[in-house]
N, C-alpha and C. Protein backbone atom coordinates (compact mmCIF):
# COMPACT_ATOMS: atom_id res chain seq x y z
N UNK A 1 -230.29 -2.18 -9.01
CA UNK A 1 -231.07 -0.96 -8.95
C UNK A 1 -230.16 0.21 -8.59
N UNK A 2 -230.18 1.05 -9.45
CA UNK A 2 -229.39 2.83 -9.25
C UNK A 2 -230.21 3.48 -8.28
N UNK A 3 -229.61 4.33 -7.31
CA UNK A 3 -230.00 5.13 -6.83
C UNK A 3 -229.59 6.14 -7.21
N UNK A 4 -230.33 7.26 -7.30
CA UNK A 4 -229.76 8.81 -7.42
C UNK A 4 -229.25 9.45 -5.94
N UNK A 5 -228.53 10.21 -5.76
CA UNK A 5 -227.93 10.51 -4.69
C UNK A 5 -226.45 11.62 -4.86
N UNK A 6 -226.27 12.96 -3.65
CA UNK A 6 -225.62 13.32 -4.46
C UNK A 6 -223.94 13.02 -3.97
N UNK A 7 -223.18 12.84 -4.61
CA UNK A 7 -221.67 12.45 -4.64
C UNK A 7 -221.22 13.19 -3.84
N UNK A 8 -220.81 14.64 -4.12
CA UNK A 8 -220.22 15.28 -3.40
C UNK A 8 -220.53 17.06 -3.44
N UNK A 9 -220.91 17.88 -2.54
CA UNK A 9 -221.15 18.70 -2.10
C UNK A 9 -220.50 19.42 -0.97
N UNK A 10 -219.68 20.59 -1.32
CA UNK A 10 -218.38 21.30 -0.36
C UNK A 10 -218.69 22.83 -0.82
N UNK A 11 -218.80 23.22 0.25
CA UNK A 11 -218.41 25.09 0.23
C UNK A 11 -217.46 25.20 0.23
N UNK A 12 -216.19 25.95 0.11
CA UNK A 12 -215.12 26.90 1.24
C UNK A 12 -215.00 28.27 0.88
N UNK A 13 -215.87 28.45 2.09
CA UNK A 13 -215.95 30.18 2.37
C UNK A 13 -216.49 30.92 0.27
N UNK A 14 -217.49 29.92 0.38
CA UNK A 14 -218.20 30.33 -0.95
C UNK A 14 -217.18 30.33 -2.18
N UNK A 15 -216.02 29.62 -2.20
CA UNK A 15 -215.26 28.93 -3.24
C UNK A 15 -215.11 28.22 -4.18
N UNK A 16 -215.45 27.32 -3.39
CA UNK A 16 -215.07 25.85 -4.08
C UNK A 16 -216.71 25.21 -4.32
N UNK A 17 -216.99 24.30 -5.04
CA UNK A 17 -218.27 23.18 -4.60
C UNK A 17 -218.49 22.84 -6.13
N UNK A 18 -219.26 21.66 -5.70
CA UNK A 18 -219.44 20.73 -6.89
C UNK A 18 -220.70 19.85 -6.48
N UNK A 19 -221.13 19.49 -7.41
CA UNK A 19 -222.68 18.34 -7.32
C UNK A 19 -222.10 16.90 -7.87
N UNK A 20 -222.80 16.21 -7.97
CA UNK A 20 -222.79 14.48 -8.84
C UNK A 20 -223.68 13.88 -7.97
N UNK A 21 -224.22 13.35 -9.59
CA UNK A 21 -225.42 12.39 -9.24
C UNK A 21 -224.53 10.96 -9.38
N UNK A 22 -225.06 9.88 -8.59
CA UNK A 22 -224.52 8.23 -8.54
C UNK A 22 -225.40 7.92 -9.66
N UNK A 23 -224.95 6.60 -10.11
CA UNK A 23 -225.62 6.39 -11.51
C UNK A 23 -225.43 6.89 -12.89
N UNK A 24 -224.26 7.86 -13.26
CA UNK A 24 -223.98 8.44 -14.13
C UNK A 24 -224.80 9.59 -14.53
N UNK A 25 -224.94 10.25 -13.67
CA UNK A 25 -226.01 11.64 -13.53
C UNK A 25 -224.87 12.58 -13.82
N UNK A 26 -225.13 13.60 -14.63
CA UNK A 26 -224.25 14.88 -14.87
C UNK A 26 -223.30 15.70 -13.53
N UNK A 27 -222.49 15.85 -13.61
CA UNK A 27 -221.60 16.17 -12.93
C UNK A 27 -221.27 17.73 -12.94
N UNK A 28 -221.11 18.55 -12.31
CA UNK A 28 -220.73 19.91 -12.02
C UNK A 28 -219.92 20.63 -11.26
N UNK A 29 -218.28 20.97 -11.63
CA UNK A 29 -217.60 21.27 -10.30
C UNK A 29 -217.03 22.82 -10.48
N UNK A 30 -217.19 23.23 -9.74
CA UNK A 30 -216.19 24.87 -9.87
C UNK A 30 -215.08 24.93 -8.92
N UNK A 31 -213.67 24.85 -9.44
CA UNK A 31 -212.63 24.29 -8.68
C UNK A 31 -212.43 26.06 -7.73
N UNK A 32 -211.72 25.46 -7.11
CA UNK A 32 -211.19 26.57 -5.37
C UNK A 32 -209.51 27.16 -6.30
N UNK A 33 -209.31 27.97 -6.92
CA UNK A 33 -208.03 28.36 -7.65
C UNK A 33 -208.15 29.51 -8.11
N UNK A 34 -206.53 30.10 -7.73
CA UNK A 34 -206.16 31.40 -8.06
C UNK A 34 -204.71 31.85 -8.87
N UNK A 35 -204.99 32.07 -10.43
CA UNK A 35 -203.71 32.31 -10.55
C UNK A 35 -202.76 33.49 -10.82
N UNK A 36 -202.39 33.21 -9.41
CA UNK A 36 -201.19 34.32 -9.34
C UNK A 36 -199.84 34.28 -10.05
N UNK A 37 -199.35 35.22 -10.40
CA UNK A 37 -198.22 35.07 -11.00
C UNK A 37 -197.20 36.45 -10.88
N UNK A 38 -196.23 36.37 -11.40
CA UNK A 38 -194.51 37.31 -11.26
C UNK A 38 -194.98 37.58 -12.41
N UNK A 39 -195.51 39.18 -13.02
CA UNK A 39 -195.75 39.38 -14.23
C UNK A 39 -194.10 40.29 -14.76
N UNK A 40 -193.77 40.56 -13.98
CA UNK A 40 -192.33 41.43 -14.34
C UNK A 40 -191.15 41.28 -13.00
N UNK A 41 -189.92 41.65 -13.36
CA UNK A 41 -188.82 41.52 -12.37
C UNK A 41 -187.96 42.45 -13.25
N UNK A 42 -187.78 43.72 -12.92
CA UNK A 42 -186.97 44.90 -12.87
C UNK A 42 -185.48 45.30 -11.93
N UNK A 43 -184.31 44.83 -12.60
CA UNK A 43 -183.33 45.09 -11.90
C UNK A 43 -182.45 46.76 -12.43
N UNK A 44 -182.18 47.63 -11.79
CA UNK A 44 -181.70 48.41 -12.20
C UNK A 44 -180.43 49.19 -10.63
N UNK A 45 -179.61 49.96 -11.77
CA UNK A 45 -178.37 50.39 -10.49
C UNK A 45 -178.39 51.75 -10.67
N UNK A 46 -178.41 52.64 -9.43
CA UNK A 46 -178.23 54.09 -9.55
C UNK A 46 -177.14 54.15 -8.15
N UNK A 47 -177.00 55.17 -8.10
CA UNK A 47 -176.20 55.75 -6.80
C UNK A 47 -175.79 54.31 -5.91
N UNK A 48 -174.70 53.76 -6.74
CA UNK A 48 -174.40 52.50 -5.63
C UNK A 48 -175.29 51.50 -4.95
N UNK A 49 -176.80 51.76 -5.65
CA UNK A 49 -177.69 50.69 -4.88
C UNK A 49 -178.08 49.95 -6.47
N UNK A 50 -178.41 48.75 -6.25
CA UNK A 50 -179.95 48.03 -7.11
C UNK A 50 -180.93 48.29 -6.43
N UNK A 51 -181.60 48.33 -7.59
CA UNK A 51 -183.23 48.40 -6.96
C UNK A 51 -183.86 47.25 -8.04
N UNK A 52 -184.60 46.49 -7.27
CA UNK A 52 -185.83 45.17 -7.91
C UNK A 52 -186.75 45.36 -7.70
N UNK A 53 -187.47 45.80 -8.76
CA UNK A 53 -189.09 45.74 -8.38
C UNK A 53 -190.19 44.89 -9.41
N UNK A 54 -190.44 44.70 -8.72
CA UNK A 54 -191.95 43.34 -8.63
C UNK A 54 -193.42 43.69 -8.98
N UNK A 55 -193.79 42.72 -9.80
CA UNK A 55 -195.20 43.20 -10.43
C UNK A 55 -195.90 41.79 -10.19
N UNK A 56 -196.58 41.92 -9.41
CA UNK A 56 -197.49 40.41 -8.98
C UNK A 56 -198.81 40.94 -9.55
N UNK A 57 -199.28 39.74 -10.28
CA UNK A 57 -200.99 39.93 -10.34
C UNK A 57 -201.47 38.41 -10.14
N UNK A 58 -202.37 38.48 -10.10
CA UNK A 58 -203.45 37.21 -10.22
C UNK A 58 -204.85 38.10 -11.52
N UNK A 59 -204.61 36.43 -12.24
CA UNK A 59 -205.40 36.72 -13.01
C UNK A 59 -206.78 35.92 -13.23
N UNK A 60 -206.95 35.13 -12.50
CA UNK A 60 -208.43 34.56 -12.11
C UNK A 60 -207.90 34.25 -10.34
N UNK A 61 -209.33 34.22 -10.02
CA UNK A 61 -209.66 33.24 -8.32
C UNK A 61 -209.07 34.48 -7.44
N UNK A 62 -209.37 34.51 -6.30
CA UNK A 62 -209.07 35.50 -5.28
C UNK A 62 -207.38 34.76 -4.34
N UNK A 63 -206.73 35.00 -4.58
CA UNK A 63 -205.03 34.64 -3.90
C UNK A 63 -205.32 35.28 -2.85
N UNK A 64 -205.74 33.99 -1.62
CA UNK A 64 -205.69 33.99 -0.13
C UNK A 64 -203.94 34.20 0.16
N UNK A 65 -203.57 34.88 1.08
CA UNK A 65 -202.58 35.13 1.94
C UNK A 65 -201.59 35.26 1.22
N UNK A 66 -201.72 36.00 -0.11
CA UNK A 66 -200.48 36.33 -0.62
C UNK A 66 -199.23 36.56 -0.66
N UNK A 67 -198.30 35.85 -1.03
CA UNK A 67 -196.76 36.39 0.11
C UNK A 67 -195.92 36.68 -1.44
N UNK A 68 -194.94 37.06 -1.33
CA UNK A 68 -193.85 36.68 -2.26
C UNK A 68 -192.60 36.67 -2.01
N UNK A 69 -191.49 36.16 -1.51
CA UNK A 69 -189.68 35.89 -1.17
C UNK A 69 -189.20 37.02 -2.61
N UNK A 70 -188.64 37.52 -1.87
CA UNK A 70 -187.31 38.14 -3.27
C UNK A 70 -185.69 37.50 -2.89
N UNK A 71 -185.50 36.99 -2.83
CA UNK A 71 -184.22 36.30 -3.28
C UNK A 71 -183.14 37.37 -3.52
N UNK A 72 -181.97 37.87 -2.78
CA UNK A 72 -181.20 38.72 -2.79
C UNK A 72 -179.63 37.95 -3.42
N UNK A 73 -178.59 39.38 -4.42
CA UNK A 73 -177.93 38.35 -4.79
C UNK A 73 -176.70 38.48 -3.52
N UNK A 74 -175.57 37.83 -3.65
CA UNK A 74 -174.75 37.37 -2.24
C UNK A 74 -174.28 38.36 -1.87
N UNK A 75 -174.16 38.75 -0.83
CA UNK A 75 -173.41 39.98 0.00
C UNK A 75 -173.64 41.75 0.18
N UNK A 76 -175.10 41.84 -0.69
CA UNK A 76 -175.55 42.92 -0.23
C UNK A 76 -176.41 43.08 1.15
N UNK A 77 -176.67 44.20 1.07
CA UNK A 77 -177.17 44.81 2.65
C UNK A 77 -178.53 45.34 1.74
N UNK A 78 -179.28 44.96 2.69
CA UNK A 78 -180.67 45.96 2.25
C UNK A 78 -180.80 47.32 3.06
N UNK A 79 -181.28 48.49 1.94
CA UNK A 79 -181.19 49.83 1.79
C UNK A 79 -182.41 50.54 2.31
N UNK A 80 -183.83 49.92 1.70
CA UNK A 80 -184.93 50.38 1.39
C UNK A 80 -185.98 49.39 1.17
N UNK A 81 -187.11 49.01 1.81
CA UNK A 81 -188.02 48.03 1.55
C UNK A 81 -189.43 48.83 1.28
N UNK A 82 -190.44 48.26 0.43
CA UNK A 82 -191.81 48.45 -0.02
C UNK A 82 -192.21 48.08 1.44
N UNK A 83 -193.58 48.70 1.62
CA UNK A 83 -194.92 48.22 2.22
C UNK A 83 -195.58 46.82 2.32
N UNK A 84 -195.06 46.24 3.30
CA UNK A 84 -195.51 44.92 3.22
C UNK A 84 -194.29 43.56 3.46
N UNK A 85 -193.11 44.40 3.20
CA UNK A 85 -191.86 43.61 3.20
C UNK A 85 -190.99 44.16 4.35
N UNK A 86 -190.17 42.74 4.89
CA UNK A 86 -189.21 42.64 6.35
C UNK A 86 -188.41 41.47 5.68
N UNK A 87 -186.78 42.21 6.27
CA UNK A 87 -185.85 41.42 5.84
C UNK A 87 -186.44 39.91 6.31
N UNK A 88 -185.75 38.88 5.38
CA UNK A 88 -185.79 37.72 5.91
C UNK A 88 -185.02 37.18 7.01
N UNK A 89 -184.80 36.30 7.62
CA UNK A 89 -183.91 35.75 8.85
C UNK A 89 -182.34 35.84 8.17
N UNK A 90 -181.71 36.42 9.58
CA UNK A 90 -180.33 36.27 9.51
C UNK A 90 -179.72 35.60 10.02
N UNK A 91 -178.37 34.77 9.92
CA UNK A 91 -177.46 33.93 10.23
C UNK A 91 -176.26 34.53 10.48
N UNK A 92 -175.82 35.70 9.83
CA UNK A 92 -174.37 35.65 9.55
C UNK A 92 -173.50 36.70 10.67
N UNK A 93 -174.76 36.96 11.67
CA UNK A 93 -173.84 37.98 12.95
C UNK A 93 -173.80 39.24 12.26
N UNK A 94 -174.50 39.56 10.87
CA UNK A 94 -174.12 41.13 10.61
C UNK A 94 -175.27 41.52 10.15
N UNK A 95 -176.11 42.18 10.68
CA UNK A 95 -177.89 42.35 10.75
C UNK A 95 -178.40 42.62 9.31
N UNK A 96 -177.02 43.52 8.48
CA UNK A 96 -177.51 44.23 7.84
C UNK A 96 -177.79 43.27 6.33
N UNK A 97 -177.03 41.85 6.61
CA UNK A 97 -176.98 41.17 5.32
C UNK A 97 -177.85 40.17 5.61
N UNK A 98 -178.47 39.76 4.25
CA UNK A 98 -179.86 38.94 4.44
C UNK A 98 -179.81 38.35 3.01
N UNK A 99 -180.38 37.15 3.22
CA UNK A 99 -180.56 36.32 1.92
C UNK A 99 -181.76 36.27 0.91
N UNK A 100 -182.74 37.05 1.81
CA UNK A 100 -184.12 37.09 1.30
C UNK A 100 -185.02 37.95 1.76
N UNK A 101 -185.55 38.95 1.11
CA UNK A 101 -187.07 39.43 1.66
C UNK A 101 -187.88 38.88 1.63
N UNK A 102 -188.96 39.18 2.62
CA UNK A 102 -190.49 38.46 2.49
C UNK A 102 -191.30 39.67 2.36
N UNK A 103 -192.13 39.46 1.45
CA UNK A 103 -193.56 40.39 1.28
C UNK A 103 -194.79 39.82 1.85
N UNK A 104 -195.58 40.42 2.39
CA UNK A 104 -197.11 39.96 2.49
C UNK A 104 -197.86 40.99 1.85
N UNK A 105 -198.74 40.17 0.99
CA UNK A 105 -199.80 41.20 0.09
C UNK A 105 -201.16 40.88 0.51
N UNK A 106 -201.72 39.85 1.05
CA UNK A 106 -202.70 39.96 2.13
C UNK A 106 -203.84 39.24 0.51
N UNK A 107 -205.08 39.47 0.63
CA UNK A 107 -205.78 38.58 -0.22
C UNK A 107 -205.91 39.37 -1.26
N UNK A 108 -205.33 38.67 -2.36
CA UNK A 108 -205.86 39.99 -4.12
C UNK A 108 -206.77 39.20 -4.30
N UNK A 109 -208.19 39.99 -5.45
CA UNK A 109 -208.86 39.65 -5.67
C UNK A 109 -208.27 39.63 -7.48
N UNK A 110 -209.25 38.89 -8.01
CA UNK A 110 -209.02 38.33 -9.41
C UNK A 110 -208.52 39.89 -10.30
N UNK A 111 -208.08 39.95 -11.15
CA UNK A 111 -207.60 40.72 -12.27
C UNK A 111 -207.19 42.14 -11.20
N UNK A 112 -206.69 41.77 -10.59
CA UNK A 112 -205.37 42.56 -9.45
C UNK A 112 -204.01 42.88 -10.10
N UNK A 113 -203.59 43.45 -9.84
CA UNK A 113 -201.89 43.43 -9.42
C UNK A 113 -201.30 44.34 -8.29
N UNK A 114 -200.15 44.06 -8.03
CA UNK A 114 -199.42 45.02 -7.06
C UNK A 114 -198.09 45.42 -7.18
N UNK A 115 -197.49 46.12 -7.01
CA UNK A 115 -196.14 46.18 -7.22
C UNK A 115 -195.20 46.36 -6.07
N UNK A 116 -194.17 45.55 -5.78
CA UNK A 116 -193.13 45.54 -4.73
C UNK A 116 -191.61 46.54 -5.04
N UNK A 117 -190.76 46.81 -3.56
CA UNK A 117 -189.38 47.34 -4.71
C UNK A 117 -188.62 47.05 -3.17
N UNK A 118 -187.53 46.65 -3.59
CA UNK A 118 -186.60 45.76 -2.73
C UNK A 118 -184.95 46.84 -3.20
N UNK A 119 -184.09 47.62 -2.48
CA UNK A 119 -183.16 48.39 -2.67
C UNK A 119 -182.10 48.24 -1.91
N UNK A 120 -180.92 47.28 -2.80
CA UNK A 120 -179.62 46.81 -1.47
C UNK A 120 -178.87 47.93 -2.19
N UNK A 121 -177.70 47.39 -1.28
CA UNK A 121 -176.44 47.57 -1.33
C UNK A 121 -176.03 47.16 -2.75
N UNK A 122 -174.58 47.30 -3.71
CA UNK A 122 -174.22 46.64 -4.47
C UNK A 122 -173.63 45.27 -3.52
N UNK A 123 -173.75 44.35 -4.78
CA UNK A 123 -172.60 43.50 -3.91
C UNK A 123 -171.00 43.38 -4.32
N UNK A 124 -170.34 42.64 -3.84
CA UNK A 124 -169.00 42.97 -3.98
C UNK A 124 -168.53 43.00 -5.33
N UNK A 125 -167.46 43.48 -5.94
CA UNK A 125 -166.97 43.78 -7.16
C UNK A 125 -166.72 41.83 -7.66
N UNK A 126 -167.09 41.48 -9.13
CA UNK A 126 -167.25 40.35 -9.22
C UNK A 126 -168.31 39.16 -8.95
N UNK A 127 -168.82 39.60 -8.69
CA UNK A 127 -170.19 38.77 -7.62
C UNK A 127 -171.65 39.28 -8.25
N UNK A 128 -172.06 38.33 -8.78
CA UNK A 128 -173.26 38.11 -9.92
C UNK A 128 -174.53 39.37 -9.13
N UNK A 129 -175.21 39.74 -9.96
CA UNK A 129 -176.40 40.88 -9.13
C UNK A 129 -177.40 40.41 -9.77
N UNK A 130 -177.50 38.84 -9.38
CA UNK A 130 -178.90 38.40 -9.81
C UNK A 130 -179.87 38.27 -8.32
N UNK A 131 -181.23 38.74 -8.69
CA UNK A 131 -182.65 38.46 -7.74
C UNK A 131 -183.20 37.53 -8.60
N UNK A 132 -183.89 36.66 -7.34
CA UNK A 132 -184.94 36.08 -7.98
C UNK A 132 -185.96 36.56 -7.03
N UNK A 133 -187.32 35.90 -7.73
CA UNK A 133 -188.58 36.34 -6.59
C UNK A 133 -189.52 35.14 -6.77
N UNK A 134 -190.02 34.67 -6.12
CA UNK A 134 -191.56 33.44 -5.96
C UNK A 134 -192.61 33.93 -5.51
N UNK A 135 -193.62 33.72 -6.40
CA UNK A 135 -195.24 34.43 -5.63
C UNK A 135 -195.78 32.87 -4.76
N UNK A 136 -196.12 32.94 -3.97
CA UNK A 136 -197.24 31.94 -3.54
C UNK A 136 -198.47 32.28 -2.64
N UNK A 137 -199.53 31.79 -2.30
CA UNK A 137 -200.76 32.08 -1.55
C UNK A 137 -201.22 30.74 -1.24
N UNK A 138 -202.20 30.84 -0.10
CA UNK A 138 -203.10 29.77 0.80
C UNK A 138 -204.60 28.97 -0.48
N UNK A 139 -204.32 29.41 -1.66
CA UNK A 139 -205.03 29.09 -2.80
C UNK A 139 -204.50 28.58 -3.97
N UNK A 140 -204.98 27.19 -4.15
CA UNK A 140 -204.25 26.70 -5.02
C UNK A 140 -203.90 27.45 -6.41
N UNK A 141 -202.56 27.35 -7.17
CA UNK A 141 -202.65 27.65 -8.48
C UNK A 141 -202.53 27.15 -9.46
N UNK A 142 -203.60 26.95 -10.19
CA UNK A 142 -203.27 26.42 -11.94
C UNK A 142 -202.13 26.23 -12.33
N UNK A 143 -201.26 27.22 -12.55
CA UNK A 143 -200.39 27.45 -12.78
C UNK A 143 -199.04 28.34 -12.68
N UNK A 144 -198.61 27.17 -11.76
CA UNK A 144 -197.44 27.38 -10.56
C UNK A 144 -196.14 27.94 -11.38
N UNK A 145 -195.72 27.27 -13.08
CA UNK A 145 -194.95 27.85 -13.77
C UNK A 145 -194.68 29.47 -13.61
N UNK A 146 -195.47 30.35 -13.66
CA UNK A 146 -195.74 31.89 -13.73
C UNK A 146 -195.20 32.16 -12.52
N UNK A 147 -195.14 31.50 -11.64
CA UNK A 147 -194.88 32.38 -9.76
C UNK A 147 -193.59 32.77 -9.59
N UNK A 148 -192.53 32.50 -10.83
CA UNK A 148 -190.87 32.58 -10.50
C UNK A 148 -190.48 33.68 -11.56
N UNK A 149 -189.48 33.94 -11.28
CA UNK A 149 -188.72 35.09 -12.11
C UNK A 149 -186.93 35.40 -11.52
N UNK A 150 -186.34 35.13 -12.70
CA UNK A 150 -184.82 35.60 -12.02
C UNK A 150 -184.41 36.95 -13.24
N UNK A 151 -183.73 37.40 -12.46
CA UNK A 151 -183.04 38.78 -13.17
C UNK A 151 -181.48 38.89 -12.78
N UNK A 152 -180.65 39.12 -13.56
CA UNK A 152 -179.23 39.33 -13.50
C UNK A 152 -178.89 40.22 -14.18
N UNK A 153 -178.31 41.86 -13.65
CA UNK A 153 -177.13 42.51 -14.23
C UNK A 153 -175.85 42.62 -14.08
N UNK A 154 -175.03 42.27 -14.61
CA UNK A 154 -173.54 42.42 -15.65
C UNK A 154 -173.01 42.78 -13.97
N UNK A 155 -171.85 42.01 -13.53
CA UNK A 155 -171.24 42.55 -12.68
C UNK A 155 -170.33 43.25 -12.84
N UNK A 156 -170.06 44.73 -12.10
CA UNK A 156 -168.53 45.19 -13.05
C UNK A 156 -167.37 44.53 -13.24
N UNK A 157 -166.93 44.83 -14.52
CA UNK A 157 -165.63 44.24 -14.99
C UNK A 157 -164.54 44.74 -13.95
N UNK A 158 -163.61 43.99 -13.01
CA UNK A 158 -162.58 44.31 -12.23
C UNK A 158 -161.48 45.25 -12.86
N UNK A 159 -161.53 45.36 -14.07
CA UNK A 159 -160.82 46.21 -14.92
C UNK A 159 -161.41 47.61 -14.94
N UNK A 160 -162.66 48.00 -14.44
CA UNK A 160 -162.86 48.91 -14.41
C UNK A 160 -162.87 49.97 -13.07
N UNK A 161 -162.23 49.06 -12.55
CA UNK A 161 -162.08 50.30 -10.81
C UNK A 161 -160.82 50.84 -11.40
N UNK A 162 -161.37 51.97 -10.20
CA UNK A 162 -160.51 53.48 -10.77
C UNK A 162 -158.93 53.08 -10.14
């Protein structure tokens, strides 16, 4: 003998939830997911600095606790940070050099975006001027592929100092 009965039933914070009947009763779930993603990564050089700037959106589900790392390339100093961003932790005894920013963008709601801008130092003559950046949040994502982005410009040719 089948009983009807229901399987499983979950809120979170009006998110997530799903029904099922035992017995092969129709099933109904609306998953808890947000996908955020690195829609652009902009490297450019003026007056002796790079500047990287960042285009995060989410394009379904609300991205709880939004953060994103920018990934600095080796031996610059940061210049200038966006709203929301503090150097990452230092190691190296010289305050001004850092391996990473952190952003907090706090909760986007679905068909969002925001834009970040991160402004070092050059780094040394020879020495690659690639950023990368990672989006992540406290909400799962579909699709985690989209959250990365690297950018690299041309380091000067050593042949070209004056």
């Amino acid at each position: 003998m089948k009983r009807a009965g229901v399987v499983f039933a979950a809120s979170i914070a009006g998110l997530a939830f799903g029904t099922g009947q035992e017995g092969g009763g129709a099933r109904q779930f609306a998953l808890w997911q947000a996908d955020l993603a690195i829609k652009s990564l902009t490297v450019s050089e003026a007056t002796g600095n790079l500047t990287a700037r960042v285009v995060v959106s989410v394009e379904s589900g609300e991205a709880l606790a939004a953060r994103v790392e920018v990934l600095l390339p080796v031996g610059v100093g940061i210049v200038q940070l966006g709203p929301g961003c503090v150097p990452g932790p230092n190691r190296t005894g010289i305050s001004e050099l850092r391996a990473r920013v952190e952003c907090t963008l706090g909760n986007l709601p679905a068909r969002s975006s925001r834009e970040l801008m991160v402004v070092t130092t050059v780094p040394p003559n020879g020495v690659s001027r690639g950023f990368a950046v990672v989006a992540m949040s406290d909400t799962p994502d579909p699709k985690p592929g989209n959250n990365f982005l690297e950018r690299t410009i041309p380091p000067h040719d050593l042949q070209d100092l004056p």
